[in-house]
N, C-alpha and C. Protein backbone atom coordinates (compact mmCIF):
# COMPACT_ATOMS: atom_id res chain seq x y z
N UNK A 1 22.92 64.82 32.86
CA UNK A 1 22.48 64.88 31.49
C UNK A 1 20.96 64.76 31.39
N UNK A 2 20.91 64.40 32.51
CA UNK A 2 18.67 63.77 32.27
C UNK A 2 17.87 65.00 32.04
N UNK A 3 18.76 66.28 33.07
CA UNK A 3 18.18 67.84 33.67
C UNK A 3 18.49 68.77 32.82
N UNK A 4 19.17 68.25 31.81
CA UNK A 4 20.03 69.11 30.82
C UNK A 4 18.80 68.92 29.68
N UNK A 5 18.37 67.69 29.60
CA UNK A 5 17.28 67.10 27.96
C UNK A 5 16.19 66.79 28.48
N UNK A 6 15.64 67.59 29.08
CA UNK A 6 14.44 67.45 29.95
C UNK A 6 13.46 67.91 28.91
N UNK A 7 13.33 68.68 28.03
CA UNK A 7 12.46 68.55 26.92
C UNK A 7 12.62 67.22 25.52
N UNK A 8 14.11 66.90 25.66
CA UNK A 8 14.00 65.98 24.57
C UNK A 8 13.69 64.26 25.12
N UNK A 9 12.23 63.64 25.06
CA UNK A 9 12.38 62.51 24.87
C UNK A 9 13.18 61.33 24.62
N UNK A 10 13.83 61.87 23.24
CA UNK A 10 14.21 60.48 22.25
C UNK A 10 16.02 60.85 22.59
N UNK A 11 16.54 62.05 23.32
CA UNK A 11 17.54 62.23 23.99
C UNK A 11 17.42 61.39 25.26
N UNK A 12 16.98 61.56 26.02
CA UNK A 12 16.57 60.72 27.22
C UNK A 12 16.84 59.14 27.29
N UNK A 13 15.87 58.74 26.18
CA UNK A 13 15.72 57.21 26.09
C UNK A 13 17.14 56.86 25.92
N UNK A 14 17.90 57.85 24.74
CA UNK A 14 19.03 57.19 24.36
C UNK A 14 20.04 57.22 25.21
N UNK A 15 20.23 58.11 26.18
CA UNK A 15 21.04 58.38 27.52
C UNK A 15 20.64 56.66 28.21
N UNK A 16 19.60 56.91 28.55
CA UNK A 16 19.03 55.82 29.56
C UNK A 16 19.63 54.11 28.69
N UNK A 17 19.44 54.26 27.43
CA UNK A 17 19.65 52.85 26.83
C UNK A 17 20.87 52.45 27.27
N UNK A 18 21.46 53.78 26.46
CA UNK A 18 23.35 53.76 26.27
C UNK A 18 24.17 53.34 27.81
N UNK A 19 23.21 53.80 29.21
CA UNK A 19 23.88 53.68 30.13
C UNK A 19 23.61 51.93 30.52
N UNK A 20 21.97 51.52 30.37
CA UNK A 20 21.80 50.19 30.75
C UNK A 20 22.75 49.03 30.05
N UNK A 21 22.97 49.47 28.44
CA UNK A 21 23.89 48.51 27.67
C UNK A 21 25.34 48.95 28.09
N UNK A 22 25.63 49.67 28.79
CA UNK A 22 27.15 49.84 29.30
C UNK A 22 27.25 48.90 30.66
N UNK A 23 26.43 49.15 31.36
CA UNK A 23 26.25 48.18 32.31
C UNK A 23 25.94 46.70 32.20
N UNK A 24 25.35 46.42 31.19
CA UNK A 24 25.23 44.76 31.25
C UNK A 24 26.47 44.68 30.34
N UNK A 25 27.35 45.32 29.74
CA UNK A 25 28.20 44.80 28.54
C UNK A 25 29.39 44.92 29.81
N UNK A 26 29.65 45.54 30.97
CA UNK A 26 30.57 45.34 31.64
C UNK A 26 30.64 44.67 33.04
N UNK A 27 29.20 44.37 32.99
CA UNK A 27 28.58 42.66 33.83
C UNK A 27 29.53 41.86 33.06
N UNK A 28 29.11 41.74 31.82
CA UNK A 28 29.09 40.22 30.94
C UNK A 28 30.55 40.35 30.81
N UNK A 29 31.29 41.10 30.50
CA UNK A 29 32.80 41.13 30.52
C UNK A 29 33.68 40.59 31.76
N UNK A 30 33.13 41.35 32.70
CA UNK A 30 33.52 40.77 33.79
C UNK A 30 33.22 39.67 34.28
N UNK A 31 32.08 39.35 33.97
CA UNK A 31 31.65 37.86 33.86
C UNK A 31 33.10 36.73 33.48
N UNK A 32 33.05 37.67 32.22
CA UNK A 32 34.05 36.77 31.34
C UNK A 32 35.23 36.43 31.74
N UNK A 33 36.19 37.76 32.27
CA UNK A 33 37.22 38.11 32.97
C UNK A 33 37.52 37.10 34.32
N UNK A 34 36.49 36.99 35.02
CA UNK A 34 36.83 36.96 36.27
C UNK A 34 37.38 35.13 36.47
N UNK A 35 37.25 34.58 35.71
CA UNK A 35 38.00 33.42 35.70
C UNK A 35 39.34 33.70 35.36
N UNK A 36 40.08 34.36 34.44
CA UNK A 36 41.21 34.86 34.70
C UNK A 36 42.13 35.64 35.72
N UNK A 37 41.41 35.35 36.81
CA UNK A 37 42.24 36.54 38.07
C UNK A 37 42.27 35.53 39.19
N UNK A 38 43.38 35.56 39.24
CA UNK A 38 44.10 34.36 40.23
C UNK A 38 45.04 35.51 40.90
N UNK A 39 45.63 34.74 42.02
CA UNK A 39 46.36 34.97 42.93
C UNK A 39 47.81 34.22 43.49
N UNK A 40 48.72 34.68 43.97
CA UNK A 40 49.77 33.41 43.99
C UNK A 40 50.04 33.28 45.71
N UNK A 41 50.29 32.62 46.68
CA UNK A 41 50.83 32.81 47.69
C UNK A 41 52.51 32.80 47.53
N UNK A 42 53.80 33.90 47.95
CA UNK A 42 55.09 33.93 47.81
C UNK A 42 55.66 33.82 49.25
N UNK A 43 56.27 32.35 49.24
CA UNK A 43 56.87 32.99 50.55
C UNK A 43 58.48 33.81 50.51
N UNK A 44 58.36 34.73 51.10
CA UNK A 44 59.50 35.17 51.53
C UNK A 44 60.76 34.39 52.22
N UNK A 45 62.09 34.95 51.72
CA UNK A 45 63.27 34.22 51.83
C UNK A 45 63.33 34.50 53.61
N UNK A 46 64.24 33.88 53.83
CA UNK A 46 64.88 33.51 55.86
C UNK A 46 63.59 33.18 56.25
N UNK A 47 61.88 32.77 56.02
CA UNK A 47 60.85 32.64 56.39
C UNK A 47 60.67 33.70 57.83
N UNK A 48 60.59 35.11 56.22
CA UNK A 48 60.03 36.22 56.82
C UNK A 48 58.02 36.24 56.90
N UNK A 49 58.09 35.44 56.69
CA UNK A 49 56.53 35.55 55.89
C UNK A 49 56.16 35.22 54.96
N UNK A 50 55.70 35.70 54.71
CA UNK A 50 54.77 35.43 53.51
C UNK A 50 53.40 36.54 52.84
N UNK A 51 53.39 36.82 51.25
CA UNK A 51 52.82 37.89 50.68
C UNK A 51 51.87 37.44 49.78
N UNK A 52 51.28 37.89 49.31
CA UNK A 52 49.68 37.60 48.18
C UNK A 52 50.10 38.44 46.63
N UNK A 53 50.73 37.79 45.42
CA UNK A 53 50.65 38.26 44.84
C UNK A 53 49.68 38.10 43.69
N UNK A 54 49.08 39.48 42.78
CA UNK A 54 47.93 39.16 42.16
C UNK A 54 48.92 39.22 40.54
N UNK A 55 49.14 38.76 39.38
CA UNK A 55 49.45 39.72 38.81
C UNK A 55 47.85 39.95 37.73
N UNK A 56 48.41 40.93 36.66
CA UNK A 56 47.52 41.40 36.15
C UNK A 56 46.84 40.40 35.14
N UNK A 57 45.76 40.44 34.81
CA UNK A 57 45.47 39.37 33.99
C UNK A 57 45.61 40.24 32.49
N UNK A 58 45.77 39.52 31.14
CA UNK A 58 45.88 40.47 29.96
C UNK A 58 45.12 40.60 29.30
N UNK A 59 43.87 40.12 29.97
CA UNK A 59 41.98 40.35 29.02
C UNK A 59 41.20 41.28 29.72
N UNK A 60 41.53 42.38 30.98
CA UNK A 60 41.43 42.40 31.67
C UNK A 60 40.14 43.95 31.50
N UNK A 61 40.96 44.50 31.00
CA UNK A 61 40.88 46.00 30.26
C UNK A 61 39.47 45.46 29.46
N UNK A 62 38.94 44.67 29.29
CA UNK A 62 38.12 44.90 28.44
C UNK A 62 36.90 45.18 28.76
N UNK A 63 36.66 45.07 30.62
CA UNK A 63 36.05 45.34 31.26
C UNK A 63 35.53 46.86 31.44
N UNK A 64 36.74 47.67 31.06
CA UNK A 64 36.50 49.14 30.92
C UNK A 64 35.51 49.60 29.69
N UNK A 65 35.60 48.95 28.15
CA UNK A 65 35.18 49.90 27.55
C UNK A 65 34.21 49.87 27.31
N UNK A 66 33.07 49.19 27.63
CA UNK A 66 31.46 49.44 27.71
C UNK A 66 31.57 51.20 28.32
N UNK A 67 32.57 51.21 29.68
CA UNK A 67 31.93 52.43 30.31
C UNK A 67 32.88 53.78 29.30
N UNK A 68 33.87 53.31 28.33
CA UNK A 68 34.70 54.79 27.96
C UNK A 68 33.59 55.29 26.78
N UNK A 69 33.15 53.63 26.50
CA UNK A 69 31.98 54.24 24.94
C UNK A 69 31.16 55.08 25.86
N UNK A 70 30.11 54.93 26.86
CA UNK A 70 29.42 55.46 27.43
C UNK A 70 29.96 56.90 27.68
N UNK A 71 30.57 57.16 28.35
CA UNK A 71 31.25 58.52 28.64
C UNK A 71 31.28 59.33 27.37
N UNK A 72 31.56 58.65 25.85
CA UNK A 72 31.65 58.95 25.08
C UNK A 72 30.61 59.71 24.50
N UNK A 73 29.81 59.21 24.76
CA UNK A 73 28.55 59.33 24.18
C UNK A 73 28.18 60.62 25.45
N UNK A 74 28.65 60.63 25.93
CA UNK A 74 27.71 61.83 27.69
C UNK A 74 28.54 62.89 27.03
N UNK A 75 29.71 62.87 26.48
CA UNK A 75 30.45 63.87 25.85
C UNK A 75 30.27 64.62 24.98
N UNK A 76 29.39 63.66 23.68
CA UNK A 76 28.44 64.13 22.63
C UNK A 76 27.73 64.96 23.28
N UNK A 77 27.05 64.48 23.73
CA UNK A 77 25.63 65.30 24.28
C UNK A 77 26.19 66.90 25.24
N UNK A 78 27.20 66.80 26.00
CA UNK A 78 27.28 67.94 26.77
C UNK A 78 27.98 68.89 25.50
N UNK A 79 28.78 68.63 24.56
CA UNK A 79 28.52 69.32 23.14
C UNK A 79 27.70 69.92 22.47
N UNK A 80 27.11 69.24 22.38
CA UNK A 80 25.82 69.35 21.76
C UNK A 80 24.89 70.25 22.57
N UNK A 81 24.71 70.13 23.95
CA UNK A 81 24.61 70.89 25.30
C UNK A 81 25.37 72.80 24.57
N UNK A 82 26.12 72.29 25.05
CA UNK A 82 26.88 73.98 25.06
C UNK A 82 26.72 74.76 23.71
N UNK A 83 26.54 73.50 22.36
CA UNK A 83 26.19 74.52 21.09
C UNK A 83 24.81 75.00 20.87
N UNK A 84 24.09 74.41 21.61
CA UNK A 84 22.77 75.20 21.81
C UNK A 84 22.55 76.29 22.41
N UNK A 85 23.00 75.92 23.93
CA UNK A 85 22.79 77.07 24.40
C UNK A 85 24.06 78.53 24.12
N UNK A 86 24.68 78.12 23.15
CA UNK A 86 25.07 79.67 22.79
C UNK A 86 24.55 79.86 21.49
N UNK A 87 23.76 79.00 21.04
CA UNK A 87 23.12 79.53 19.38
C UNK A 87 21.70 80.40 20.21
N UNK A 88 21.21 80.23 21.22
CA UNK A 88 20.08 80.71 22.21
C UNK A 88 20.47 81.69 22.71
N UNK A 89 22.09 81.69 23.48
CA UNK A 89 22.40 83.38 24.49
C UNK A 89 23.05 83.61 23.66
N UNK A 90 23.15 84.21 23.09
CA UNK A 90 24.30 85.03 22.07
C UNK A 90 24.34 86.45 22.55
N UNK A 91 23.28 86.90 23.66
CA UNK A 91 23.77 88.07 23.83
C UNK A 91 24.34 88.05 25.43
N UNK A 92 24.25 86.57 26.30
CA UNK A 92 24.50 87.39 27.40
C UNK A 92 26.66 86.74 26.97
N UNK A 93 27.04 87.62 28.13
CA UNK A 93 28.45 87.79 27.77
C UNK A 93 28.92 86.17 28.26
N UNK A 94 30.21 85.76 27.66
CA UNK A 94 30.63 84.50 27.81
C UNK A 94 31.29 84.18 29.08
N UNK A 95 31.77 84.49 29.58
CA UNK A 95 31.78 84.81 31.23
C UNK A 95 30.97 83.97 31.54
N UNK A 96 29.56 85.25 31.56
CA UNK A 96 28.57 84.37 32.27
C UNK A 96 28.03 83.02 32.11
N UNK A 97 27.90 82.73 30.80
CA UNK A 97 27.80 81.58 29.81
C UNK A 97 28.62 80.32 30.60
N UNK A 98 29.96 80.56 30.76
CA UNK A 98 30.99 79.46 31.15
C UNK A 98 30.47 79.18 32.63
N UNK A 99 30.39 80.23 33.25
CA UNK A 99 30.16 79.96 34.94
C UNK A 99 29.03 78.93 35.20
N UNK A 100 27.78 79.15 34.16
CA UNK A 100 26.56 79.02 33.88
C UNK A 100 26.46 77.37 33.31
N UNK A 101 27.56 77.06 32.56
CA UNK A 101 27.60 75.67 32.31
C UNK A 101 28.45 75.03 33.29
């Protein structure tokens, strides 16, 4: 996206913001999270052994959506991307256009 808005500035910054606040918002989540993730030791029946079970924690997910907003936002932009450049080529054929993006 950086090579794509290489003339727009205030596109740029906001790429660059949107990605740094996705990253500290899914630091700090996980931050948050990670006291909830435990582990159990099970032993197995006839003392076959023994296994590591994790289960899932249920706050867990929240770790994801700093990065789905982000994506979200990269989605805008490659939109926004492709309606330009066919308000610009309108004459070469769409073919080429698609290969081209």
């Amino acid at each position: 996206m950086w090579y794509l808005f290489t003339k727009y500035k205030m596109a740029q910054s906001l790429l660059v913001t949107s990605f740094i606040l996705s990253t500290v918002g899914s630091v700090a989540a996980l931050a948050l999270a990670f006291p909830t993730l435990h582990s159990n030791i099970v032993h197995l029946p006839l003392g076959l052994g023994y296994y590591c079970e994790d289960p899932a924690p249920s706050g867990f997910w929240i770790v994801f959506v700093p990065s789905f907003m982000l994506h979200g936002i990269l989605s805008i932009f490659m939109v926004l991307r492709v309606i330009h450049n066919v308000r610009i080529s309108k004459d070469i054929p769409f073919s080429k256009r698609v290969l081209r993006e």
